[in-house]
Protein backbone atom coordinates (compact mmCIF):
# COMPACT_ATOMS: atom_id res chain seq x y z
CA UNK A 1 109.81 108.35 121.78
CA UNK A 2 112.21 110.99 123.23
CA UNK A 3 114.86 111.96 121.34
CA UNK A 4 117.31 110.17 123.14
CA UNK A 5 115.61 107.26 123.78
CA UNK A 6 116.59 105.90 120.11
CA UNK A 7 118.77 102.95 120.58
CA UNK A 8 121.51 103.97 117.86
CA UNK A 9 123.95 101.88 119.06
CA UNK A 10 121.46 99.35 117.50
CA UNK A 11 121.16 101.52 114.30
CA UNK A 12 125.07 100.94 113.60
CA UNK A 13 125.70 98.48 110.48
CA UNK A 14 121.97 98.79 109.24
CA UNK A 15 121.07 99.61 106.28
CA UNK A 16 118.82 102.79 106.15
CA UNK A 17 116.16 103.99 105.80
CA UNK A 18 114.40 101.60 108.18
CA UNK A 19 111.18 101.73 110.19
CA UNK A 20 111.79 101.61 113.53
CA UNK A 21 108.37 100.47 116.09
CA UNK A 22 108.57 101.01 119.68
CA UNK A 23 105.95 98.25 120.30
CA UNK A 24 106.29 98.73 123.89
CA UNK A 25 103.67 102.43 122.72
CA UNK A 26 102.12 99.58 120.43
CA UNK A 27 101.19 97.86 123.98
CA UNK A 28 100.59 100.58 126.33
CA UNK A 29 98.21 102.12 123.15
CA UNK A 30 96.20 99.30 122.48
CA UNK A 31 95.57 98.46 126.75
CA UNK A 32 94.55 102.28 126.32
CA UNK A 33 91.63 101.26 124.27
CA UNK A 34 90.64 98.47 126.08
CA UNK A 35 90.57 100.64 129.48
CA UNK A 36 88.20 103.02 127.17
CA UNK A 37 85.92 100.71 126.23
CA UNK A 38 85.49 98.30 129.44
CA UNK A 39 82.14 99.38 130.42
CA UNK A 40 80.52 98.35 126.74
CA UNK A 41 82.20 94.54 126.33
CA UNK A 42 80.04 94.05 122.98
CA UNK A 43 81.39 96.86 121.29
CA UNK A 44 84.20 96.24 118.80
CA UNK A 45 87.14 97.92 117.43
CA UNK A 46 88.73 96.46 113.71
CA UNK A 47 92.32 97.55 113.44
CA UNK A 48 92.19 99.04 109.78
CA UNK A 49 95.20 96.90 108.00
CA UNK A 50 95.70 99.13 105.29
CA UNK A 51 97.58 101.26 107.85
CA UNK A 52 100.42 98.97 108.37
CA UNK A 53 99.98 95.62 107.21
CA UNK A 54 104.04 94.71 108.70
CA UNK A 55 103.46 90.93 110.34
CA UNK A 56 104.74 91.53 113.50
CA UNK A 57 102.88 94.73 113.72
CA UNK A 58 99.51 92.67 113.00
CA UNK A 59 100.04 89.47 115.02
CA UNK A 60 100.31 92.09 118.42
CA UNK A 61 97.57 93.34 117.83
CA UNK A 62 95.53 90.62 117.17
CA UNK A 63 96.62 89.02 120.27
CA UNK A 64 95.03 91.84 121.69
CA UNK A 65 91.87 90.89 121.00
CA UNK A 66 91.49 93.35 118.52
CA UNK A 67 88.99 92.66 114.92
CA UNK A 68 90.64 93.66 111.56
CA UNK A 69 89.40 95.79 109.08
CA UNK A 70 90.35 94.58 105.24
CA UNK A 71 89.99 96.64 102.19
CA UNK A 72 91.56 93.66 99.92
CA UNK A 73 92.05 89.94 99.44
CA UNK A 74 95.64 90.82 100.26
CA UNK A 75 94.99 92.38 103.73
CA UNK A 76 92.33 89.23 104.31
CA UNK A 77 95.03 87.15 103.97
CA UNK A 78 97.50 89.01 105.75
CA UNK A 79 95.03 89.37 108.97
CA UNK A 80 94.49 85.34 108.80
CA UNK A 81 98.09 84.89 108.81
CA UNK A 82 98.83 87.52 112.03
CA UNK A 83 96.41 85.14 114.09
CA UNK A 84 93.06 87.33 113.19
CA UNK A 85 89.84 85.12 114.05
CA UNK A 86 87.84 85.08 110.36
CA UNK A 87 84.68 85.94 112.18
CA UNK A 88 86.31 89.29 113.29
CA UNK A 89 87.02 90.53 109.60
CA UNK A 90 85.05 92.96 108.39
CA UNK A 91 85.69 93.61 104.60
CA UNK A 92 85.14 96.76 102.93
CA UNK A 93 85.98 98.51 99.53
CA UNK A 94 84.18 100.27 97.43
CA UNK A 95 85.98 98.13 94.13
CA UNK A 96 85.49 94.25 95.18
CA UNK A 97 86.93 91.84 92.67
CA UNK A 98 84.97 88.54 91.96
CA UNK A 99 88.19 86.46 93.65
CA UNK A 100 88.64 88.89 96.83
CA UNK A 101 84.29 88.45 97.28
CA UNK A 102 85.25 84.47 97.16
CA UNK A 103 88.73 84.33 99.16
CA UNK A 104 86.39 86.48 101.92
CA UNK A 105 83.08 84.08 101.77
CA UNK A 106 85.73 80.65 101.74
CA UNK A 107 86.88 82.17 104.72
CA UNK A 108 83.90 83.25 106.54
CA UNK A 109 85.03 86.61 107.29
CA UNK A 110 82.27 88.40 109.67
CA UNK A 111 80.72 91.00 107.91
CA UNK A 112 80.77 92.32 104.06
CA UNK A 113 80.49 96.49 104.27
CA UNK A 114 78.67 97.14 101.08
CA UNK A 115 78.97 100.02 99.13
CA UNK A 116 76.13 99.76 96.50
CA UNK A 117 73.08 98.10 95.21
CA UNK A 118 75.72 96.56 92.18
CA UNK A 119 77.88 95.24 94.95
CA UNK A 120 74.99 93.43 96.34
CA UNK A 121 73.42 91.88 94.01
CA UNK A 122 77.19 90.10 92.51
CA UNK A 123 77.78 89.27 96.26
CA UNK A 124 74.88 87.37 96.21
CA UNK A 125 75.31 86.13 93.09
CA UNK A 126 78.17 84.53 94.64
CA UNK A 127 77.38 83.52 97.20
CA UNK A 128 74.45 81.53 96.18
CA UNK A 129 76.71 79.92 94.22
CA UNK A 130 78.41 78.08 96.36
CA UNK A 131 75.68 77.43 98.93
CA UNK A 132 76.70 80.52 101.66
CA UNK A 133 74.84 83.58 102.96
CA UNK A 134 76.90 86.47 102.96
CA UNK A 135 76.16 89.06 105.66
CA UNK A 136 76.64 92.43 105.08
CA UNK A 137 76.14 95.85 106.43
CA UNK A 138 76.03 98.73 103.70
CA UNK A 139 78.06 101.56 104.04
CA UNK A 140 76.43 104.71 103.87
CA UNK A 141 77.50 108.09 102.83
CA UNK A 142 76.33 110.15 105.48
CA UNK A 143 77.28 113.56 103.19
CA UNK A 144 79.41 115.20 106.32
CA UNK A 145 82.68 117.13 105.90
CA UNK A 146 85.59 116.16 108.28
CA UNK A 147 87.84 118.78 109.32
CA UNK A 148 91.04 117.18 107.69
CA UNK A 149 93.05 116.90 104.53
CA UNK A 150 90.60 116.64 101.37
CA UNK A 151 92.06 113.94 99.85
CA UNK A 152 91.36 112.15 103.07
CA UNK A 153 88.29 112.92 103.23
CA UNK A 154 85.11 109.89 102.85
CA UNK A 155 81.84 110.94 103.68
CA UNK A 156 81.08 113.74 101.30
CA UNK A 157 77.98 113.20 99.09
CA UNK A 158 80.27 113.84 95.90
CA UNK A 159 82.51 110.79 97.05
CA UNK A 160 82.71 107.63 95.30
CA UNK A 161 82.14 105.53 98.87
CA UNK A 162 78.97 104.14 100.29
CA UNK A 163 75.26 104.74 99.63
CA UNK A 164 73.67 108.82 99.69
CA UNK A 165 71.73 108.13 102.93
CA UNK A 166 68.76 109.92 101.45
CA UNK A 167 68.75 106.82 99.28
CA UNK A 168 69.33 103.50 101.56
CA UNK A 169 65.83 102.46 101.89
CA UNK A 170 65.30 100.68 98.70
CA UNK A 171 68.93 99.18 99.06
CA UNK A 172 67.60 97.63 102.31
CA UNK A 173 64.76 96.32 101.00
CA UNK A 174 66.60 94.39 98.50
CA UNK A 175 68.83 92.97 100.76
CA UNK A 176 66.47 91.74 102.56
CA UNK A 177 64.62 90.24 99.55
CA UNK A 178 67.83 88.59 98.15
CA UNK A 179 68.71 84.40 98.58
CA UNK A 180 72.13 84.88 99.79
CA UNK A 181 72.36 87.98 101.64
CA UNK A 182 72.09 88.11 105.44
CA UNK A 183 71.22 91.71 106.43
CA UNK A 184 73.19 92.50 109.61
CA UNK A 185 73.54 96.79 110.03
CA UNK A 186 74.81 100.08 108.80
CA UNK A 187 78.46 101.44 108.02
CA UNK A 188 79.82 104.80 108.25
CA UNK A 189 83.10 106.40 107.81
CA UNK A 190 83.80 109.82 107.31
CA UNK A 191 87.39 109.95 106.76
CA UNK A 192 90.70 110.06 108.73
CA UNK A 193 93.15 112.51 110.88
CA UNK A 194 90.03 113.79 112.36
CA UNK A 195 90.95 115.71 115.79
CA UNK A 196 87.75 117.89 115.55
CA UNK A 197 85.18 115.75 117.78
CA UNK A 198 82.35 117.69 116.23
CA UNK A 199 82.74 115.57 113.36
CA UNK A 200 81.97 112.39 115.33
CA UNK A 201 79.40 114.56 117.14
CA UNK A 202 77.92 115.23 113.84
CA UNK A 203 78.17 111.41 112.60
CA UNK A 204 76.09 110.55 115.55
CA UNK A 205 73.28 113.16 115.13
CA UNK A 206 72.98 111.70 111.20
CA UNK A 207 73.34 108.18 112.86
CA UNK A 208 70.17 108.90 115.49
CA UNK A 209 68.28 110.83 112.69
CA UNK A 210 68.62 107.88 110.19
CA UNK A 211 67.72 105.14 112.20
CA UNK A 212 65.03 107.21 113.79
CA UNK A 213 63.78 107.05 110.13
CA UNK A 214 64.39 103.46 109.23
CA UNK A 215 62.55 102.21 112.35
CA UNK A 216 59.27 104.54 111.65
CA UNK A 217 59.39 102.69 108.44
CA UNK A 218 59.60 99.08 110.31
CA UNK A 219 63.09 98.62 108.19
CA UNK A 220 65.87 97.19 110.13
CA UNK A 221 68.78 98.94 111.65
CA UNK A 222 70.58 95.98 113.04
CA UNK A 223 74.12 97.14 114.27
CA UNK A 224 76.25 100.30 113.80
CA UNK A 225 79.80 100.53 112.75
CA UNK A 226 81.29 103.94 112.55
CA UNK A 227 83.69 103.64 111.21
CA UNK A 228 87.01 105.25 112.30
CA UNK A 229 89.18 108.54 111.53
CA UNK A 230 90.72 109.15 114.73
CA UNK A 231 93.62 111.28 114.42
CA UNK A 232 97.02 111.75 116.17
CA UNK A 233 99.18 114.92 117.41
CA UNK A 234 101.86 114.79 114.86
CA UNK A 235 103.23 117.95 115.86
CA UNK A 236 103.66 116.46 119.42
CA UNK A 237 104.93 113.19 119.28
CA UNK A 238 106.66 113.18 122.45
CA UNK A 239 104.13 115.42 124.62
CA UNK A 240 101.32 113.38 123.43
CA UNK A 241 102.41 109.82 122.19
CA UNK A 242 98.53 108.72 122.41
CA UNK A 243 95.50 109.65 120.84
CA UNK A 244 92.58 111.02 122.76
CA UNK A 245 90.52 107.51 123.08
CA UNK A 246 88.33 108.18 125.82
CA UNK A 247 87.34 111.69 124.09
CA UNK A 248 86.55 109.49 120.92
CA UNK A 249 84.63 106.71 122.55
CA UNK A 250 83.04 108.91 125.04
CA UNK A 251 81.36 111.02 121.97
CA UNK A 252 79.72 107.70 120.75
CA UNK A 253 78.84 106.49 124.50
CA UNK A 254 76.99 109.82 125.02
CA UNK A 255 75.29 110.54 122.21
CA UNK A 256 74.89 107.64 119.78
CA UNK A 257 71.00 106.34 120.30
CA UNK A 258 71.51 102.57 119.64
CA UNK A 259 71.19 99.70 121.67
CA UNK A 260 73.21 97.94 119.28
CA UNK A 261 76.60 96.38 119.16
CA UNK A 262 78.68 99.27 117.80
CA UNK A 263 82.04 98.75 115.85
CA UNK A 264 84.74 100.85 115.12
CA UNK A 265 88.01 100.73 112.74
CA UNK A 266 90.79 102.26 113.82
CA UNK A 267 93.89 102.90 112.17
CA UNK A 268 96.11 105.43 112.17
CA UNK A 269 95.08 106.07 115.88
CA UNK A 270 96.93 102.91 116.76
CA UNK A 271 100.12 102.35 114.98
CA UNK A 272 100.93 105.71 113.84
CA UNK A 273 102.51 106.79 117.48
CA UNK A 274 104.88 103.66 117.67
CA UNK A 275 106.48 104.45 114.09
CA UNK A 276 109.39 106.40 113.25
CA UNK A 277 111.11 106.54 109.48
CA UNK A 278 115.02 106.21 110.32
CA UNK A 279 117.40 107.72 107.73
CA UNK A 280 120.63 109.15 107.00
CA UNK A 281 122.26 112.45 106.11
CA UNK A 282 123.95 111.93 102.66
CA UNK A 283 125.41 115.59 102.09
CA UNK A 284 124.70 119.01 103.17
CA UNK A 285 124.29 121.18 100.41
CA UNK A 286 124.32 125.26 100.48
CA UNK A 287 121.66 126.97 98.36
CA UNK A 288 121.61 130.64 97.57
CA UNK A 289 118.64 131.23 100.48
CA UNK A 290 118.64 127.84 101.70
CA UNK A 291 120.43 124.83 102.87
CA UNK A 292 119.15 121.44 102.25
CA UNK A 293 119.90 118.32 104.31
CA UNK A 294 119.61 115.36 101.69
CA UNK A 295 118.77 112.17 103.69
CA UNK A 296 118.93 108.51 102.17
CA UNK A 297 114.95 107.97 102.60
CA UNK A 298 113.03 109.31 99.62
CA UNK A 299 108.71 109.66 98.38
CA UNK A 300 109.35 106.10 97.77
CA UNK A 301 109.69 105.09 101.69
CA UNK A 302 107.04 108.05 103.13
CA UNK A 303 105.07 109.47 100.50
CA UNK A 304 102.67 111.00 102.93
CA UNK A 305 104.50 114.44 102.57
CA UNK A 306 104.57 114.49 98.87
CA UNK A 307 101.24 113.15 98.45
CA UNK A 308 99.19 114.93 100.79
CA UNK A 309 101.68 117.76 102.14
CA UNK A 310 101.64 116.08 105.05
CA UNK A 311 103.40 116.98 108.01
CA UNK A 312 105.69 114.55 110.24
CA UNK A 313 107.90 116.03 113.03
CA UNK A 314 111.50 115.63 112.27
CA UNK A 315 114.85 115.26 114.43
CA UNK A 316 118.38 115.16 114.13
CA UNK A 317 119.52 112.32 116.85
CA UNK A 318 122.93 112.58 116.31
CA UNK A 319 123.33 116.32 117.16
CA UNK A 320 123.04 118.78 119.68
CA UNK A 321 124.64 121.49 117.90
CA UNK A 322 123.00 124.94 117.25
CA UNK A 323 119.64 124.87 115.69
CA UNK A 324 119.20 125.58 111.68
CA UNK A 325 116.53 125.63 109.37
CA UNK A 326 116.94 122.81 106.60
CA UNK A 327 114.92 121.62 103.89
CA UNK A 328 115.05 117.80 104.28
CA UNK A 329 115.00 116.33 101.10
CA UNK A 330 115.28 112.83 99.55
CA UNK A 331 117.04 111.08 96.85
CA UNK A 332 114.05 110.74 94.27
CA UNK A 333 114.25 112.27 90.59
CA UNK A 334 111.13 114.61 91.91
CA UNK A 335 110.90 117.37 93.26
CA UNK A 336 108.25 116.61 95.08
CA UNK A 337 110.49 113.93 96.95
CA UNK A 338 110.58 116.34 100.06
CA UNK A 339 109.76 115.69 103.83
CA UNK A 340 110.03 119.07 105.17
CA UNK A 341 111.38 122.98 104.47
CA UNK A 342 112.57 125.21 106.73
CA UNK A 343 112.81 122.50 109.44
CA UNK A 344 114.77 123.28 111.97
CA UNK A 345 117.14 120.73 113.49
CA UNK A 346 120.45 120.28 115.32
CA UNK A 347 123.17 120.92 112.86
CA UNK A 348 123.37 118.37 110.57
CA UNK A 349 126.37 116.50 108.89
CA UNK A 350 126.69 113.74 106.62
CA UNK A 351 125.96 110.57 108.48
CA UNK A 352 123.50 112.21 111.16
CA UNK A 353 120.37 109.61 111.71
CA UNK A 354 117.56 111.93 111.48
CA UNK A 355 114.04 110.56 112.58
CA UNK A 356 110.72 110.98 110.92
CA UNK A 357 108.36 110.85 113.39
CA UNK A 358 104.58 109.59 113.60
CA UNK A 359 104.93 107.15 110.53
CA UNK A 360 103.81 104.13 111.48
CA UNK A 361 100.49 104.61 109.94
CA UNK A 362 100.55 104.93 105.96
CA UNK A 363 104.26 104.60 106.07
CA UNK A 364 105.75 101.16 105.05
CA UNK A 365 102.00 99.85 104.39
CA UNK A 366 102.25 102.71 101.17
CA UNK A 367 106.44 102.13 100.11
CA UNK A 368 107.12 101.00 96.92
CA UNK A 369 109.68 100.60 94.82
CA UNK A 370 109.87 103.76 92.64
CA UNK A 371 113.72 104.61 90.98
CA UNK A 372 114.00 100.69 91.67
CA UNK A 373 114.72 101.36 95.14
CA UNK A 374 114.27 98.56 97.88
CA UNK A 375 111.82 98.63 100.09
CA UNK A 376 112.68 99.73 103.30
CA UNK A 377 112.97 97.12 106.34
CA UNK A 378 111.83 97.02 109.77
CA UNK A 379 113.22 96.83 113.39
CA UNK A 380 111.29 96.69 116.36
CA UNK A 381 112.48 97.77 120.14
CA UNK A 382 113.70 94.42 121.87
């Protein structure tokens, strides 16, 4: 959103910080995808919950037609409740516990990604015990390096996800030997923020080279799902308020070798755009070689920045005085607890909303409580 597109008249009398979604981007992103992907109607895309799980958030995009990816019992639960069809959950995670494997077969979610021969064998276990066939597609760990943030970063053979895809064939054979295990594909993901398409290009030349395998073998390939990774201009959230879709797709259209259905799960690709962290200037406070802007939103609301050093464009919208650099801080007993330094910004002065752009992804969906501070709360464009 432009700068002065923020409805602060609204903002008066709430309490910040707050997360404020322009779901009208929400809309005009997710029609973006389905323009993309017209010409292949079977492929699929799972909106990856663990990016924003906020209810309102989930149910418009399910009523887009959209799948869900799950990485807990929580988020399966969440996506039935937002309207998700069970038969488009996929559920991943590398750390399954025995009641999240039951919630997921009671529901009848689509498709189990597995991440190991241990995994499969206690899925069927379960399975079998109450009279179901699980199908699953293993995940494997395609040992490529994404051009992003390292702690972000999946598909590295020192990783603790998937299978080493030098070692899948005798996991494939045993799923297709056990009772309650429905062999349906392969899963791949090799992280996330991923603006580089030579990583997908890359994904999809170990893709064609593993299958190629697999089939001169007479094992089964059965469907792809990439995964996702996608990432977003956070530097230019007004200049370029959507990811690059059709680049993304069109690397998989061109140069993936299946006939198969192909899945995807997107995340941060999708909601990240149509979030912005709203807070408030508390005080202005002169250092010896710097001045610091402390804001009312701390680690505890975006802890993206103090996690991964993330970056998240930041505005004053209350000011269009002259430009200074500040280091916008938070209220947390860390010092850590900081969103940016040497920002610069409209003058600032106490009771200035400032915006924190690009969080709509890994923003709320990763608050918590910390200093026994509330959660923050949510308000959507009318």
């Amino acid at each position: 959103m432009l700068k002065g597109s923020y409805p602060l008249d609204r903002f008066d009398g709430l309490r910040t910080p707050f997360y404020y979604y322009d779901t009208n981007l929400l809309a005009l992103t997710l029609e973006t995808v389905r323009t993309a992907l017209q010409d292949r109607p079977s492929w699929q895309v799972h909106y990856a919950v663990k990016a924003n799980h906020n209810q309102r958030i989930l149910s418009q995009i399910a009523q887009a037609g959209l799948g869900a990816d799950c990485v807990s019992g929580g988020e399966i639960k969440a996506a039935l409740d937002a309207g998700f069809p069970a038969s488009s959950i996929v559920y991943a995670g590398v750390g399954k516990a025995d009641w999240e494997i039951d919630l997921a077969l009671e529901a009848g979610v689509g498709r189990f990604n597995v991440e190991s021969s241990a995994e499969l064998r206690i899925l069927s276990e379960r399975a079998a015990a109450k009279g179901l066939v699980a199908p699953v597609s293993l995940r494997v760990n395609p040992d490529i390096g994404a051009h992003t943030l390292a702690g972000i970063t999946t598909g590295l053979a020192e990783n603790k996800f998937g299978i080493y895809h030098g070692a899948l064939e005798p996991v494939i054979r045993e799923a297709l030997e056990l009772p309650a295990i429905r062999y349906c594909g392969l899963h791949f993901h090799i992280g996330s923020q991923i603006l580089d398409m030579s990583d997908f290009v890359a994904l999809c030349n170990r893709i064609n080279d593993l299958t190629t395998r697999l089939e001169r073998l007479r094992l089964p390939v059965g469907d792809i799902n990439v995964g996702g990774g996608l990432g977003i201009e956070y530097e230019h959230p007004n200049h370029l308020p959507i990811a690059d879709f059709n680049g993304y797709f069109g690397v998989f259209k061109r140069l993936l070798g299946t006939r198969a259905d192909v899945h995807f799960e997107l995340g941060r690709s999708l909601v990240a755009p149509c979030g912005t962290l709203i807070t408030r200037v508390l005080y202005v406070k002169e250092g010896v070689a710097r001045t610091f802007a402390i804001v009312d939103a701390g680690m505890n609301d975006l802890v993206r920045p103090a996690m991964y050093h993330a970056y998240h464009r930041i505005e004053n919208l209350s000011s269009d005085g002259p430009e200074r650099p500040y280091d916008v801080v938070g209220p947390i007993c860390e010092s850590s607890d900081v969103f940016g330094k040497g920002v610069v910004l409209n003058e600032c002065r106490r009771g200035d909303y400032i915006a924190i752009r690009s969080a709509g992804a890994y923003g709320e969906s990763m608050a918590s409580t910390y200093n026994c501070r509330a959660l923050p709360g949510a308000v959507f464009t009318e």
